[in-house]
C-alpha atoms as a PDB file:
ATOM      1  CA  UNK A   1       0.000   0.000   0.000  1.00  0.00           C
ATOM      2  CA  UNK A   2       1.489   3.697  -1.174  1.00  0.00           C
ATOM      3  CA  UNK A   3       0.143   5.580   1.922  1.00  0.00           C
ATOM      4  CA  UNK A   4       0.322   4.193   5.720  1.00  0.00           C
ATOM      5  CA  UNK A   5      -0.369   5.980   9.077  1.00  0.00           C
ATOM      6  CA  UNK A   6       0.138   4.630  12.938  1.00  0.00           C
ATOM      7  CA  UNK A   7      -4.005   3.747  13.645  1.00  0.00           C
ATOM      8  CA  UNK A   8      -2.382   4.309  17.283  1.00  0.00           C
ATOM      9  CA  UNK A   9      -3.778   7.273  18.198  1.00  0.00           C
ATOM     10  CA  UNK A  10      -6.167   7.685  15.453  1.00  0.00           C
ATOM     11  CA  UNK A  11      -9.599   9.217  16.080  1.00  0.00           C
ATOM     12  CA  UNK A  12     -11.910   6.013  17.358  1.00  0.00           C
ATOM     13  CA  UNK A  13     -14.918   7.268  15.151  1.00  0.00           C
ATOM     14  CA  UNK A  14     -12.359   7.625  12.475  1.00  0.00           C
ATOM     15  CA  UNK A  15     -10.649   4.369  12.224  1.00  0.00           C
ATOM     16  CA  UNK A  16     -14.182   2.649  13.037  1.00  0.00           C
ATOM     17  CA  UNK A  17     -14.923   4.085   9.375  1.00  0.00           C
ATOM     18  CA  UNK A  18     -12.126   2.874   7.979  1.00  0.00           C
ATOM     19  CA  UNK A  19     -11.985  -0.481   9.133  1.00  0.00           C
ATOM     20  CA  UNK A  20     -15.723  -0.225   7.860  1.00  0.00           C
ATOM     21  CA  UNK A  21     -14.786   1.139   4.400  1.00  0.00           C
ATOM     22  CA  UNK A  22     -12.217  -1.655   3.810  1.00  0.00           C
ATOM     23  CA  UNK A  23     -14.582  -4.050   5.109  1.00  0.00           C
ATOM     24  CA  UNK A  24     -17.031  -3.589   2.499  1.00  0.00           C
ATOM     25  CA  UNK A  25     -14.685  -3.518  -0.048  1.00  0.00           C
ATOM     26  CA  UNK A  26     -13.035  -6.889   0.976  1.00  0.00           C
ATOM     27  CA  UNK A  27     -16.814  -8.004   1.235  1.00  0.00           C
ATOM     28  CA  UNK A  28     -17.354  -7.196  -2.498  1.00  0.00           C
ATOM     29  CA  UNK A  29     -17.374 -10.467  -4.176  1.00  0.00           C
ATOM     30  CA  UNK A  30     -18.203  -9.136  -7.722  1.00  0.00           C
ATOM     31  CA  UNK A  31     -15.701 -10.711 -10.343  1.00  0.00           C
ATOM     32  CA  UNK A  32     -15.528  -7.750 -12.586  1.00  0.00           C
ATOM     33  CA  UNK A  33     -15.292  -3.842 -12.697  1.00  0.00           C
ATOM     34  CA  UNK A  34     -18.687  -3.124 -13.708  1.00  0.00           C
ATOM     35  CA  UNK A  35     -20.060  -5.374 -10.832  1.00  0.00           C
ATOM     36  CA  UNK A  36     -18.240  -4.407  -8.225  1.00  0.00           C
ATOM     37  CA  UNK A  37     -18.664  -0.597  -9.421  1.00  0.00           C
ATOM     38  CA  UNK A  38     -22.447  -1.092  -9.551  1.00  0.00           C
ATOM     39  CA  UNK A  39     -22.002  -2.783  -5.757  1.00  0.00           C
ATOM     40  CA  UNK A  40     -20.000  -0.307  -4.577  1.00  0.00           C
ATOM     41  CA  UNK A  41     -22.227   2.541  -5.272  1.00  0.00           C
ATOM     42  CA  UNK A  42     -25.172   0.273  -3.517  1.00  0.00           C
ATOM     43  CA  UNK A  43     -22.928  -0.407  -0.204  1.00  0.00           C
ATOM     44  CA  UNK A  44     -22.005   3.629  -0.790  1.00  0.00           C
ATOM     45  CA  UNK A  45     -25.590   4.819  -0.679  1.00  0.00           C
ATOM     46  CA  UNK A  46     -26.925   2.590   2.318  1.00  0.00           C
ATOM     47  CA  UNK A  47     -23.065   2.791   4.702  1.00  0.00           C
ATOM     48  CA  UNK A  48     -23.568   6.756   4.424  1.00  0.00           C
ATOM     49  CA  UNK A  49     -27.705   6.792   5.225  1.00  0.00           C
ATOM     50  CA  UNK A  50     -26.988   4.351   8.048  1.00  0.00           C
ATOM     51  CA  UNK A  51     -23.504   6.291   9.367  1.00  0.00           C
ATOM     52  CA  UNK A  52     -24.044   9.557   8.328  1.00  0.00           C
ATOM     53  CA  UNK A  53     -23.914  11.012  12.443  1.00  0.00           C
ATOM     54  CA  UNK A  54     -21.011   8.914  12.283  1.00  0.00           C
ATOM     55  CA  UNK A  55     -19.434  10.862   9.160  1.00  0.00           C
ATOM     56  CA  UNK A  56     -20.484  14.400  10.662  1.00  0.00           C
ATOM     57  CA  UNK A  57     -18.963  13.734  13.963  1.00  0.00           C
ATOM     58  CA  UNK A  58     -15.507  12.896  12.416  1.00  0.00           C
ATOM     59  CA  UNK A  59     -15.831  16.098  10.238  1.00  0.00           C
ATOM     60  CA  UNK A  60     -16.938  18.296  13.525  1.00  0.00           C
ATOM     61  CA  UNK A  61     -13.877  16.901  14.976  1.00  0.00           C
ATOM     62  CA  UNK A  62     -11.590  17.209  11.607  1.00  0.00           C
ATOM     63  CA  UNK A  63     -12.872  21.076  11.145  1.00  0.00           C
ATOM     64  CA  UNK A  64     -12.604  22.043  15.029  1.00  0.00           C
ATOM     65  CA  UNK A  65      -8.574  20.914  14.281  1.00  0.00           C
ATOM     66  CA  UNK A  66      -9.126  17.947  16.936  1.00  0.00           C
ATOM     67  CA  UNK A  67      -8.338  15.042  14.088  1.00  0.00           C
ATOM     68  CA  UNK A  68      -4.889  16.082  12.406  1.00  0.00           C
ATOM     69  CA  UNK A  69      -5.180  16.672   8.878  1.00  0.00           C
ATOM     70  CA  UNK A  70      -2.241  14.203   8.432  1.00  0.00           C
ATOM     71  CA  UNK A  71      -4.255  11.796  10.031  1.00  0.00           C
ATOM     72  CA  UNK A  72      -7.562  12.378   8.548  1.00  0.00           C
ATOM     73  CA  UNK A  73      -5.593  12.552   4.842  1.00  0.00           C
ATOM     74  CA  UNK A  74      -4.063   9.182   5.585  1.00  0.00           C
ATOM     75  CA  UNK A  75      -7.149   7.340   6.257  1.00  0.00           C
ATOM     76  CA  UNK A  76      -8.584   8.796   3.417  1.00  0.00           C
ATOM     77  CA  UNK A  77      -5.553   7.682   1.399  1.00  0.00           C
ATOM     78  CA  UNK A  78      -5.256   4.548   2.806  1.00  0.00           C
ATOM     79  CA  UNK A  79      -9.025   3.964   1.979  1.00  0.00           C
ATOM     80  CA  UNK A  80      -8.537   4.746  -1.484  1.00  0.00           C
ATOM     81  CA  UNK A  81      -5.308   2.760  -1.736  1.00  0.00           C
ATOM     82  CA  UNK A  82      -7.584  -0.501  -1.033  1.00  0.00           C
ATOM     83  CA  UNK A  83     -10.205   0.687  -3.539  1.00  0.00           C
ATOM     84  CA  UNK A  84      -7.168   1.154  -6.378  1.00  0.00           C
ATOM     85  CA  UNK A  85      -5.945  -2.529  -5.530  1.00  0.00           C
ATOM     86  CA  UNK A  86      -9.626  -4.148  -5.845  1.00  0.00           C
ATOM     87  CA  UNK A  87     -10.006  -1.997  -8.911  1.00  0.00           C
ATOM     88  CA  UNK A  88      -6.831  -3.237 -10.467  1.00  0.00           C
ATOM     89  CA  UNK A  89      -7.440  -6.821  -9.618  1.00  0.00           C
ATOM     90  CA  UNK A  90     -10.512  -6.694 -11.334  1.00  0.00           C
ATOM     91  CA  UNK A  91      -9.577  -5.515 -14.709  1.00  0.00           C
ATOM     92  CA  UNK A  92      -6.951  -7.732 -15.753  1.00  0.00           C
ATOM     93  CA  UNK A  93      -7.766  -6.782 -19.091  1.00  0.00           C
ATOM     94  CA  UNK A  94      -7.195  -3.462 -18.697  1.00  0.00           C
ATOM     95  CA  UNK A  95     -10.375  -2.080 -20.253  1.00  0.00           C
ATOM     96  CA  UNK A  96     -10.859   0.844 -17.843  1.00  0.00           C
ATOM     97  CA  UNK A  97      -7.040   2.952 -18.282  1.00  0.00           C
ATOM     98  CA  UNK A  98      -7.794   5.508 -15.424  1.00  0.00           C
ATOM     99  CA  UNK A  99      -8.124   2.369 -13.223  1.00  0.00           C
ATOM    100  CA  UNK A 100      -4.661   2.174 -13.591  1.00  0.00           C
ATOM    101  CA  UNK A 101      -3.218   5.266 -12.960  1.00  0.00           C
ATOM    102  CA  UNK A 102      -2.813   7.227  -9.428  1.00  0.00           C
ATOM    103  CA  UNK A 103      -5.977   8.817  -9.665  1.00  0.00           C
ATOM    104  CA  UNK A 104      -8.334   6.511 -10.626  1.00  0.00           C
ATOM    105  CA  UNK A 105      -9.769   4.884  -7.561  1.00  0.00           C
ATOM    106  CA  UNK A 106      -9.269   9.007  -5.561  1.00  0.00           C
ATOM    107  CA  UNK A 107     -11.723  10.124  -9.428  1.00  0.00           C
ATOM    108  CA  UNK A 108     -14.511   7.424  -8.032  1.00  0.00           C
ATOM    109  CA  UNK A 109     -14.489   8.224  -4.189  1.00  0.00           C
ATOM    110  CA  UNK A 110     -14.647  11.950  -5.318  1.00  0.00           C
ATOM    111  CA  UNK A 111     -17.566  11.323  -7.564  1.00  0.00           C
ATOM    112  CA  UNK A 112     -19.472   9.120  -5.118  1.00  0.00           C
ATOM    113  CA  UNK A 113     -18.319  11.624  -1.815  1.00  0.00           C
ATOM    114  CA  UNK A 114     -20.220  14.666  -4.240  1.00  0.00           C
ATOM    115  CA  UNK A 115     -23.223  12.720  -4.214  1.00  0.00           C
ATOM    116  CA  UNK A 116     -23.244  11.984  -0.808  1.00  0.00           C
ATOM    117  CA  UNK A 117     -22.647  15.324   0.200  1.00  0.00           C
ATOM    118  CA  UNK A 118     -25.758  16.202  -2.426  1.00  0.00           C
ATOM    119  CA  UNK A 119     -27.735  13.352  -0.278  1.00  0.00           C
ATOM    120  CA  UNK A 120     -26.243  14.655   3.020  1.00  0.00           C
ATOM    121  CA  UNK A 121     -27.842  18.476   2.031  1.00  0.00           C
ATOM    122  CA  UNK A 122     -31.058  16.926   0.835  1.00  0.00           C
ATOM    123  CA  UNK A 123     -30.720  17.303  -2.976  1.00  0.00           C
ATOM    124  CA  UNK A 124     -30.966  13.546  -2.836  1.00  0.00           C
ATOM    125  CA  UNK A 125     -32.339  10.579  -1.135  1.00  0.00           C
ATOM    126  CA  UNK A 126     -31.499   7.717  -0.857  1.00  0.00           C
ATOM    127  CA  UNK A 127     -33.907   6.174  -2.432  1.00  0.00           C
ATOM    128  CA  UNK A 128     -33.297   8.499  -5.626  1.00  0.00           C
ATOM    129  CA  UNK A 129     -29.729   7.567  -5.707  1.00  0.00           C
ATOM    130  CA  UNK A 130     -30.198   3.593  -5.912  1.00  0.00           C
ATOM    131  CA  UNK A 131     -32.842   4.883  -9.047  1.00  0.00           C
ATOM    132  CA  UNK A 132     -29.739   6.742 -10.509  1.00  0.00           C
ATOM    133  CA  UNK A 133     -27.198   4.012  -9.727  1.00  0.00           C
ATOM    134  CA  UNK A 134     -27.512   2.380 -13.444  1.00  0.00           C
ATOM    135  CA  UNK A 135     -27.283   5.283 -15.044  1.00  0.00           C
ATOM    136  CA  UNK A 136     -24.648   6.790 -12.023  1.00  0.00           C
ATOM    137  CA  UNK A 137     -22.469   3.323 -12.950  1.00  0.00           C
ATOM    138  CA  UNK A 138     -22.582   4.181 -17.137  1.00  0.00           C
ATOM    139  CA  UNK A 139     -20.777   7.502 -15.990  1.00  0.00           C
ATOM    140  CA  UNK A 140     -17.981   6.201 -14.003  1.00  0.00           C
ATOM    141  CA  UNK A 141     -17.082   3.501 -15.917  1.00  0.00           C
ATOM    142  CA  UNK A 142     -16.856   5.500 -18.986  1.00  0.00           C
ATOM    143  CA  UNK A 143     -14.577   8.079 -17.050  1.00  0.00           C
ATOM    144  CA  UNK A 144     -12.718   5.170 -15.724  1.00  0.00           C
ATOM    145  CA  UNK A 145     -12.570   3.763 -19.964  1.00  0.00           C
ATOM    146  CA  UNK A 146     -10.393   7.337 -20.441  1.00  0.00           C
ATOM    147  CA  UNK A 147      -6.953   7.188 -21.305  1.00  0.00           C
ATOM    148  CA  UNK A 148      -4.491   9.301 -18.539  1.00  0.00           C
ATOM    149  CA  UNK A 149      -3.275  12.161 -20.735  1.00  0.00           C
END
């Protein structure tokens, strides 16, 4: 893994949602990238409804400067480092490119973190983002399909 961090002293909340977050990605039996992307957004839309005092709390505490930015940054990297392995185990025929660049898995958490945020200020519900997923899974794959320039 690129990015590691001592989970010594790491915000409880915090680790809690990382351990969670690799969790469901080790739980993600799909056998291909478009499976496990359509999956992913599922397990995305439901973990966030069911966490999401979980989520603020660790923001509070990231904004109010009580969660080092070091910290918080490495479990977010660390996260996305296990979502760019799955990725890249999946597509051993290298169909989607961006999966295999440094960005690729960070492009897919920051597409699925907008809409959560969007769900989180009530543009969306839950509901109406499991309606959107097909169409929500067309998108990324097709961004992950791009060549890195």
């Amino acid at each position: 893994m690129e990015h590691r961090i001592s989970h010594e002293d790491m915000d409880r909340i915090l680790k809690q949602l990382e351990d969670d977050y690799v969790k469901a990605l080790k739980d993600n039996s799909s056998s291909t990238v478009e499976d496990f992307i359509e999956q992913f957004l599922y397990d995305s839309w439901e973990y966030n409804d069911r966490n999401i005092d979980l989520i603020k709390a660790v923001m509070s505490r990231y904004t109010q400067g009580e969660i080092y930015r070091t910290t918080f940054s490495g479990a977010f990297n660390e996260m996305v480092d296990h979502l760019q392995e799955k990725l890249t185990e999946l597509d051993k025929e290298d169909r989607y490119p961006m999966i295999h660049t440094s960005n690729g898995a960070s492009y897919l958490v920051s597409f699925v973190d907008g809409l959560v945020i969007q769900y989180f200020t009530g543009i969306y519900s839950v509901e109406g983002l499991k309606e959107l997923t097909p169409q929500l899974k067309k998108v990324i794959l097709n961004a992950l399909s791009t060549d890195e320039v």
